[in-house]
PDB file of N, CA and C in Angstrom:
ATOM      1  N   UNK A   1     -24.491  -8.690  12.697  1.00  0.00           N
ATOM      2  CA  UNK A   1     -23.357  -9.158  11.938  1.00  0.00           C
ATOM      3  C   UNK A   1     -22.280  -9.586  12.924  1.00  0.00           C
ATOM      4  N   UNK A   2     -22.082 -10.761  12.309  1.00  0.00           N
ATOM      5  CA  UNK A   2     -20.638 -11.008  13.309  1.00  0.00           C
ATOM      6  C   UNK A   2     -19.429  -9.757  13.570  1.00  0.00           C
ATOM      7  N   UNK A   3     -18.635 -10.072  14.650  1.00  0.00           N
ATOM      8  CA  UNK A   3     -17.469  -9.097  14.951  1.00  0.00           C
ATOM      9  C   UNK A   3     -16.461  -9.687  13.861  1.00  0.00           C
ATOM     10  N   UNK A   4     -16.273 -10.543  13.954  1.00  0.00           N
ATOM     11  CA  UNK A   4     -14.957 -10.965  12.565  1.00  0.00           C
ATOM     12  C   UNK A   4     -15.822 -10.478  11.189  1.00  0.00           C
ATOM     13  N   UNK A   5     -16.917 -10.779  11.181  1.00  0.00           N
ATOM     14  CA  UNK A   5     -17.817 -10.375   9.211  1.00  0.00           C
ATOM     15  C   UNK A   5     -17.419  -8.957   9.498  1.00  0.00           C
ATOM     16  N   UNK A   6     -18.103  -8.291  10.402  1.00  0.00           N
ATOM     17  CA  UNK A   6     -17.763  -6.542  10.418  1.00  0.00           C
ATOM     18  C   UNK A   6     -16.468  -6.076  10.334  1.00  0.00           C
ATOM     19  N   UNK A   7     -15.455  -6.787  11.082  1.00  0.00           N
ATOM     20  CA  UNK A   7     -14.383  -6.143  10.550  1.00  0.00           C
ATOM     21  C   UNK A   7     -13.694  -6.601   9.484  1.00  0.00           C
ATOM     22  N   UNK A   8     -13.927  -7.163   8.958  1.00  0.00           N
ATOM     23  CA  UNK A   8     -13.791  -7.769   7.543  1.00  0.00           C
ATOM     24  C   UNK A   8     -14.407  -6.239   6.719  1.00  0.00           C
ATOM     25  N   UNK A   9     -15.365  -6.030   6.740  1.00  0.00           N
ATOM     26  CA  UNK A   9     -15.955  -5.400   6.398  1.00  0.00           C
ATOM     27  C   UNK A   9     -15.593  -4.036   6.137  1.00  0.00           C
ATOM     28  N   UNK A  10     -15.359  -3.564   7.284  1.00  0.00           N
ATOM     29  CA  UNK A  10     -14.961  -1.974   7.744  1.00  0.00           C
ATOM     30  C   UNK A  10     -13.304  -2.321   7.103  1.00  0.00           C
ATOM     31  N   UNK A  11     -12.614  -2.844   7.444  1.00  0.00           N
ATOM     32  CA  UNK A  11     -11.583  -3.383   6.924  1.00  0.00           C
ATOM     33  C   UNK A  11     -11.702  -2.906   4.878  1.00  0.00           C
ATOM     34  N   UNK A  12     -12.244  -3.564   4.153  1.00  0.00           N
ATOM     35  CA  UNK A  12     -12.796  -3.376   2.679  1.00  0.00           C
ATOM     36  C   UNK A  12     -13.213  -2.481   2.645  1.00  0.00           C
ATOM     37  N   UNK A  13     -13.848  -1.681   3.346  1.00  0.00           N
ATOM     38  CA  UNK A  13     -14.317  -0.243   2.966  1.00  0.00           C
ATOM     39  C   UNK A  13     -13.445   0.499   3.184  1.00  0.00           C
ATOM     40  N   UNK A  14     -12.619   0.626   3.792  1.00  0.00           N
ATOM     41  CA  UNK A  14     -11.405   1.926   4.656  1.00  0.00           C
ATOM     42  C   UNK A  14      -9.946   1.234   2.913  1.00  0.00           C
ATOM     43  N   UNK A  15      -9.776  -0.015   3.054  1.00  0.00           N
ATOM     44  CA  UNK A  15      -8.776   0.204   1.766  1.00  0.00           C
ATOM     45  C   UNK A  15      -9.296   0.516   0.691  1.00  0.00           C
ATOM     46  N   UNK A  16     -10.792   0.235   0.303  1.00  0.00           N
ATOM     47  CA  UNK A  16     -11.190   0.686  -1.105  1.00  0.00           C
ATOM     48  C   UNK A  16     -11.160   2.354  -1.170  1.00  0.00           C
ATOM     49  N   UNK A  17     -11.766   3.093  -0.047  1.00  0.00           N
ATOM     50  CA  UNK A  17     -12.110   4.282   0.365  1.00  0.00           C
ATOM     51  C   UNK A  17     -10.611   4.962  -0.109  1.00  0.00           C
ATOM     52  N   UNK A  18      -9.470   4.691   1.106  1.00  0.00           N
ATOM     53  CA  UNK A  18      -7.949   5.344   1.102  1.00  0.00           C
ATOM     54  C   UNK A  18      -7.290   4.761  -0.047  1.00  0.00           C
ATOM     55  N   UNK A  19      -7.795   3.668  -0.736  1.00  0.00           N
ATOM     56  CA  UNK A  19      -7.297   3.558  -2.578  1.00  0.00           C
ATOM     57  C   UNK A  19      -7.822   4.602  -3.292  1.00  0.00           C
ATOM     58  N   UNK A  20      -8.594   5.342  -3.606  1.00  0.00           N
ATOM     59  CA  UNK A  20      -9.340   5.832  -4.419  1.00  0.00           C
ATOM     60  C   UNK A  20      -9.296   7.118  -3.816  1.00  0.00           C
ATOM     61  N   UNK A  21      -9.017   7.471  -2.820  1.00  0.00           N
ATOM     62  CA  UNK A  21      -9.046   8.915  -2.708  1.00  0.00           C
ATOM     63  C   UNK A  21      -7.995   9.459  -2.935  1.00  0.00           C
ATOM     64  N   UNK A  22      -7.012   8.186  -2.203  1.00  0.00           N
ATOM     65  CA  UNK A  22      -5.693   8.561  -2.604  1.00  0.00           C
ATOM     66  C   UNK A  22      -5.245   8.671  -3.611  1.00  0.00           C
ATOM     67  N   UNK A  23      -5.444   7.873  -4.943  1.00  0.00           N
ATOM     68  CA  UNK A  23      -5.357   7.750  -6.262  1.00  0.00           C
ATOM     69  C   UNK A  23      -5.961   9.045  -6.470  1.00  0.00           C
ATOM     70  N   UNK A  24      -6.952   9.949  -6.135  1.00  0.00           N
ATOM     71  CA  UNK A  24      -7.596  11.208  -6.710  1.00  0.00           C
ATOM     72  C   UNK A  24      -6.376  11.928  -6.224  1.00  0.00           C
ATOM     73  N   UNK A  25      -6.365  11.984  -4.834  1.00  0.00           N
ATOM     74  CA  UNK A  25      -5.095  12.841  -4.423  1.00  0.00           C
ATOM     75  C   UNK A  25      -3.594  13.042  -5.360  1.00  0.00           C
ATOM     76  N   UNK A  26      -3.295  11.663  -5.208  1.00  0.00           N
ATOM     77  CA  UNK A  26      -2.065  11.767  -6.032  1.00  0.00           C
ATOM     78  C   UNK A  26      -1.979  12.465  -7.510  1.00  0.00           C
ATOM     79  N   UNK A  27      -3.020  12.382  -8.497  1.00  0.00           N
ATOM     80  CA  UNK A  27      -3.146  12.871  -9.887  1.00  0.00           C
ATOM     81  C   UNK A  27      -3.611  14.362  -9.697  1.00  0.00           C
ATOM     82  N   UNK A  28      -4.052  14.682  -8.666  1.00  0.00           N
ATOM     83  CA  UNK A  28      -4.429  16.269  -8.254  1.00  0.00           C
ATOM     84  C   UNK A  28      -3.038  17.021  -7.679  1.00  0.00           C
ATOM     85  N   UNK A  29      -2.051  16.234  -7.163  1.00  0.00           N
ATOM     86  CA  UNK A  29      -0.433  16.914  -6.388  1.00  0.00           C
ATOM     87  C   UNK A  29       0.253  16.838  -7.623  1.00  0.00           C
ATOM     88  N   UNK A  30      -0.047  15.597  -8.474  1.00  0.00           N
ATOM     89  CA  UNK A  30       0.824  15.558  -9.843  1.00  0.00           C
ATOM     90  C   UNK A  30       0.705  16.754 -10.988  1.00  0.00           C
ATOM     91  N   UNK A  31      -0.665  17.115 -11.079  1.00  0.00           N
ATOM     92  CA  UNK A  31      -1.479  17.998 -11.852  1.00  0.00           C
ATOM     93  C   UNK A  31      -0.454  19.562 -10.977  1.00  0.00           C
ATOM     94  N   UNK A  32      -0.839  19.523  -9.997  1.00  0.00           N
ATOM     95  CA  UNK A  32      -0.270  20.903  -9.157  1.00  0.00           C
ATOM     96  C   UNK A  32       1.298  21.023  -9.979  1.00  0.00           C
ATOM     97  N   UNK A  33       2.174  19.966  -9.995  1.00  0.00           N
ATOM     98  CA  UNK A  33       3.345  20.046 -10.121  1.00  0.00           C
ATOM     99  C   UNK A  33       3.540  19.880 -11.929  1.00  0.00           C
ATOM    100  N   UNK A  34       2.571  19.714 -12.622  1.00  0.00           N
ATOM    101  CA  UNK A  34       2.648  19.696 -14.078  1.00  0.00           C
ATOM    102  C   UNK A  34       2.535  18.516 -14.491  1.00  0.00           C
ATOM    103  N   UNK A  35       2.643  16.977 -13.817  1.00  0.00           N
ATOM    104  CA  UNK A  35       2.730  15.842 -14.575  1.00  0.00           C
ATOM    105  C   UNK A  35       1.205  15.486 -14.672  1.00  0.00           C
ATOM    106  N   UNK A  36       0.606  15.587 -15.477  1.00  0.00           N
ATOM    107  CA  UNK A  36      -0.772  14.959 -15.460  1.00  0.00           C
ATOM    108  C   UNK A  36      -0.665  13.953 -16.634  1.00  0.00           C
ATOM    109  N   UNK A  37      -0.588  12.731 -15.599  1.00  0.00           N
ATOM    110  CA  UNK A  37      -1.052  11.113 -16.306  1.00  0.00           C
ATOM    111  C   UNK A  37      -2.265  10.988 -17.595  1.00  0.00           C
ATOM    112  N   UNK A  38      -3.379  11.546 -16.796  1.00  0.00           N
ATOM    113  CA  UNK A  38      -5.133  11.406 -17.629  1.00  0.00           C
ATOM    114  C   UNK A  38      -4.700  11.679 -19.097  1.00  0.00           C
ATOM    115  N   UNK A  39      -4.598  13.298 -18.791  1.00  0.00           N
ATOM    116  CA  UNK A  39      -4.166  14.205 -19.932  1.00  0.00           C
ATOM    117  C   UNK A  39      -3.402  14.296 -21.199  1.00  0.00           C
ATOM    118  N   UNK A  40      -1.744  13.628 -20.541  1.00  0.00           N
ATOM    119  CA  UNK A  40      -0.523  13.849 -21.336  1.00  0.00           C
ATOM    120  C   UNK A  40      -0.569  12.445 -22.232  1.00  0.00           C
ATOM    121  N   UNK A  41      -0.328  13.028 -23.663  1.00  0.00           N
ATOM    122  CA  UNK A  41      -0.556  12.079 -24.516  1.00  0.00           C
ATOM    123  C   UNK A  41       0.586  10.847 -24.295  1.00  0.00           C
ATOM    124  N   UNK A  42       0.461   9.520 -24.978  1.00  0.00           N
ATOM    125  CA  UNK A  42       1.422   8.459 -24.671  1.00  0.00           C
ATOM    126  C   UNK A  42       2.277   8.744 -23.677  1.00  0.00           C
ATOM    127  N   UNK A  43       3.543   8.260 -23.602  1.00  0.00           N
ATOM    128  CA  UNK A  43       4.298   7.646 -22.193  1.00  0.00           C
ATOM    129  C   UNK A  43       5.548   8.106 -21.860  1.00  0.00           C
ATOM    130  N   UNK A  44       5.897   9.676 -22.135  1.00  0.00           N
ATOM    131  CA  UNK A  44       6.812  10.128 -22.039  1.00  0.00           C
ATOM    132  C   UNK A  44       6.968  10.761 -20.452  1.00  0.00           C
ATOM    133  N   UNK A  45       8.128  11.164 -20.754  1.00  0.00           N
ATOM    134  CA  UNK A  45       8.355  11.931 -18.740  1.00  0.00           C
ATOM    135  C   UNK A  45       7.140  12.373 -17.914  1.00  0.00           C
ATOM    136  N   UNK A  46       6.738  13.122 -18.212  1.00  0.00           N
ATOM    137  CA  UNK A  46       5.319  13.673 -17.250  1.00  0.00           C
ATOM    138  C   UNK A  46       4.468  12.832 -16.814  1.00  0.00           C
ATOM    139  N   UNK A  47       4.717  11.760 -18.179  1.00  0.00           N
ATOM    140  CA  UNK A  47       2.929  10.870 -18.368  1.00  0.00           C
ATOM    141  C   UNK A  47       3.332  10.101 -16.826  1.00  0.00           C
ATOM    142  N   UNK A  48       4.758   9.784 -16.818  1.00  0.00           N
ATOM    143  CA  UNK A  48       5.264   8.683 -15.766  1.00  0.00           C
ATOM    144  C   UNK A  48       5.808   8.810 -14.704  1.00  0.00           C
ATOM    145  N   UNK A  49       6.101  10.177 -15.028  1.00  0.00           N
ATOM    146  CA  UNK A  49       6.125  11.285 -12.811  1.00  0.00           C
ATOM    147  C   UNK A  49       4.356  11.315 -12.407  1.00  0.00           C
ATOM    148  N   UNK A  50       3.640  11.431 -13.548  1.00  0.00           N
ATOM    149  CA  UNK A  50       2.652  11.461 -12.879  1.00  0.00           C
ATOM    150  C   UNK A  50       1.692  10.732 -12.676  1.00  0.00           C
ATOM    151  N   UNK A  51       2.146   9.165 -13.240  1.00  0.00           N
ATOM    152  CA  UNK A  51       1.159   7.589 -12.796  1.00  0.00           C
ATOM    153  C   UNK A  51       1.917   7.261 -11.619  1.00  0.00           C
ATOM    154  N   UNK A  52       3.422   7.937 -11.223  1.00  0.00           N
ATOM    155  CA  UNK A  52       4.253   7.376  -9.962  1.00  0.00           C
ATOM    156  C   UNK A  52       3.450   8.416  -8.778  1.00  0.00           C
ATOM    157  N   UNK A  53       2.892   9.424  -9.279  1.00  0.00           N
ATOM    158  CA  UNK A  53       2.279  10.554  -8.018  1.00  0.00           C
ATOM    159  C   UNK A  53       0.687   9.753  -7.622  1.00  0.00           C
ATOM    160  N   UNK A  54       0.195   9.057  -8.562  1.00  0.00           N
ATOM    161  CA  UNK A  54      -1.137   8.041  -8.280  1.00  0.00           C
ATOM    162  C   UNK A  54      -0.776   7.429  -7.790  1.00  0.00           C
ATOM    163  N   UNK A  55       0.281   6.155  -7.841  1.00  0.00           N
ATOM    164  CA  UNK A  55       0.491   5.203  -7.244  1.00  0.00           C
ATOM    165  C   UNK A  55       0.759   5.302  -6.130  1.00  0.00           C
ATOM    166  N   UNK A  56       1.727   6.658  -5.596  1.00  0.00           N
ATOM    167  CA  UNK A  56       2.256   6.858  -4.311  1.00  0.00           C
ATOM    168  C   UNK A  56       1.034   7.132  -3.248  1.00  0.00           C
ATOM    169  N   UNK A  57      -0.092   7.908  -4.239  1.00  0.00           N
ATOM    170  CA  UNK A  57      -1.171   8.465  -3.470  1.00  0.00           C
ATOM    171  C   UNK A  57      -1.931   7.069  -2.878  1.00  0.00           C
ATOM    172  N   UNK A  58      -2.251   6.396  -4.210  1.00  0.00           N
ATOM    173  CA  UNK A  58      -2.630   5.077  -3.615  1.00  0.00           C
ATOM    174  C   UNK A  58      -2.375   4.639  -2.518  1.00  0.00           C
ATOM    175  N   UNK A  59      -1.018   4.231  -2.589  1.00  0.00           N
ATOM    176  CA  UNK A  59      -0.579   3.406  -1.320  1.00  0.00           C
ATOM    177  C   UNK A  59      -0.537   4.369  -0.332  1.00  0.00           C
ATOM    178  N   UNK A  60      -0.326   5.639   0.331  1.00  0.00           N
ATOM    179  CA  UNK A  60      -0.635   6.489   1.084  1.00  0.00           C
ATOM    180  C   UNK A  60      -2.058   6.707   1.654  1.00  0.00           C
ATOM    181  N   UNK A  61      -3.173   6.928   0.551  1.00  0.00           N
ATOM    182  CA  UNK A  61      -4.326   6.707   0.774  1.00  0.00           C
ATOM    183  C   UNK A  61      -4.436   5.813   1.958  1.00  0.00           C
ATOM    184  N   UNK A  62      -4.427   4.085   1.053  1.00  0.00           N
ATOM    185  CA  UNK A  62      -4.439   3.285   1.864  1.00  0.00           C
ATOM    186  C   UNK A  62      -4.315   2.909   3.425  1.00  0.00           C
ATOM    187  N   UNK A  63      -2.135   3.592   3.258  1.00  0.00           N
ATOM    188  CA  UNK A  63      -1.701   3.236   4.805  1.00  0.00           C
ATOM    189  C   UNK A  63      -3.434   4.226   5.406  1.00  0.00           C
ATOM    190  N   UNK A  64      -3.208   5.805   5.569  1.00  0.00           N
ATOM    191  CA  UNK A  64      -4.017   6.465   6.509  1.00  0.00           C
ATOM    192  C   UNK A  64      -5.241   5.922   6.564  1.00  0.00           C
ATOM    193  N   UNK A  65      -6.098   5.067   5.724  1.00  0.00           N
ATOM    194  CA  UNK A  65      -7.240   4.720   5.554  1.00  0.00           C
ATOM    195  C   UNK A  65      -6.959   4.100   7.068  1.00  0.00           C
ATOM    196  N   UNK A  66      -6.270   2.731   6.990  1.00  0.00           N
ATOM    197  CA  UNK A  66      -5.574   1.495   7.779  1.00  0.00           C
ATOM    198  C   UNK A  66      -5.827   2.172   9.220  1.00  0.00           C
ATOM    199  N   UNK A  67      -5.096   3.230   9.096  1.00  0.00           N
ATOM    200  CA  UNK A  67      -4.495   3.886  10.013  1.00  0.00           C
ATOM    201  C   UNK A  67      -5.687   4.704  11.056  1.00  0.00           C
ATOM    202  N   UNK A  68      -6.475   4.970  10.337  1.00  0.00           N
ATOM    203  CA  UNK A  68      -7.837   5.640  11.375  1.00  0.00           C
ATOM    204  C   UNK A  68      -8.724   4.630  11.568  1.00  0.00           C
ATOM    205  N   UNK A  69      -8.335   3.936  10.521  1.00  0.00           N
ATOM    206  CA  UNK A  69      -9.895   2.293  11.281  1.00  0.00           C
ATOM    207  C   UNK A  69      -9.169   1.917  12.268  1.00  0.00           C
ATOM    208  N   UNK A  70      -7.660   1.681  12.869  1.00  0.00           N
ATOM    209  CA  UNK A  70      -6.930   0.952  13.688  1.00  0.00           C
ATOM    210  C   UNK A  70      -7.325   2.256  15.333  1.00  0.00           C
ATOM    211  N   UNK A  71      -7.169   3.053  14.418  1.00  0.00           N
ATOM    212  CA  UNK A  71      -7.513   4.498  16.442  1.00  0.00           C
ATOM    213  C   UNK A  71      -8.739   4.634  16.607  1.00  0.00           C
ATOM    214  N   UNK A  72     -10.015   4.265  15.436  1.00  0.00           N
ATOM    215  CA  UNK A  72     -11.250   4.471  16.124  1.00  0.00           C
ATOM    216  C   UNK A  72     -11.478   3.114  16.563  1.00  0.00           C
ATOM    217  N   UNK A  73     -10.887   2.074  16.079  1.00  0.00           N
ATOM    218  CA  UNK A  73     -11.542   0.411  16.860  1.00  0.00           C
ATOM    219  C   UNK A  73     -10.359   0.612  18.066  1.00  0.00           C
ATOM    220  N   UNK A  74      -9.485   1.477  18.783  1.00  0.00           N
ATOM    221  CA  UNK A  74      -8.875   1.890  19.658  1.00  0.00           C
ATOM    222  C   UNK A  74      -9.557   2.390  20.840  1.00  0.00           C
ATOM    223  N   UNK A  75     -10.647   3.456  20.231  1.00  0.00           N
ATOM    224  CA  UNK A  75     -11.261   4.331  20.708  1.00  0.00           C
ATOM    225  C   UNK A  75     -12.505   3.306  21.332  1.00  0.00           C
ATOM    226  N   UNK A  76     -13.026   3.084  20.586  1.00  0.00           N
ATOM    227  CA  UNK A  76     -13.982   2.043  20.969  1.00  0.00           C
ATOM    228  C   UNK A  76     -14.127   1.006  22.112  1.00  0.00           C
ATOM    229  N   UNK A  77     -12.986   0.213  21.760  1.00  0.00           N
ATOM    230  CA  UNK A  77     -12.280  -0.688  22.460  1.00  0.00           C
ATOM    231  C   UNK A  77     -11.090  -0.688  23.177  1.00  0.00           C
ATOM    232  N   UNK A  78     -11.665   0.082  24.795  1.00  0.00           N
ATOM    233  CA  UNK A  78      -9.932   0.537  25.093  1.00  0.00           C
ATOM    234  C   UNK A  78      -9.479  -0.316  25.765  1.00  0.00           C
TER     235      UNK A  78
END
């Protein structure tokens, strides 16, 4: 595989990966603290502290995902 296709690649796997874990993360810190999104019926306070604790996880996920593909292609390539 090419070096640009692969990191393309590894690239799509590390944001889908740190989307989705993070999104688990965040509704599991929300759950800890009482707001559970899944659970709480329609769209009142909790429902919406705790789609903002997913979203945050999301994008958190993400950055660290970013963030360890960038120190092991570091590691690799010094």
């Amino acid at each position: 595989m090419a070096s640009a296709s692969r990191s393309a690649l590894l690239e799509g796997v590390a944001d889908a990966a740190g989307f989705v874990l993070g999104a688990l993360a965040g509704w599991w810190v929300g759950q800890a603290f009482g707001f559970d999104f899944v659970r709480t019926p329609g769209f009142g306070t909790p429902a919406v502290v705790g789609l903002v604790f997913i979203v945050l996880g999301c994008g958190a996920g993400r950055w660290l995902s970013r963030r360890l593909l960038a120190l092991a292609q570091q590691r690799r390539n010094p």
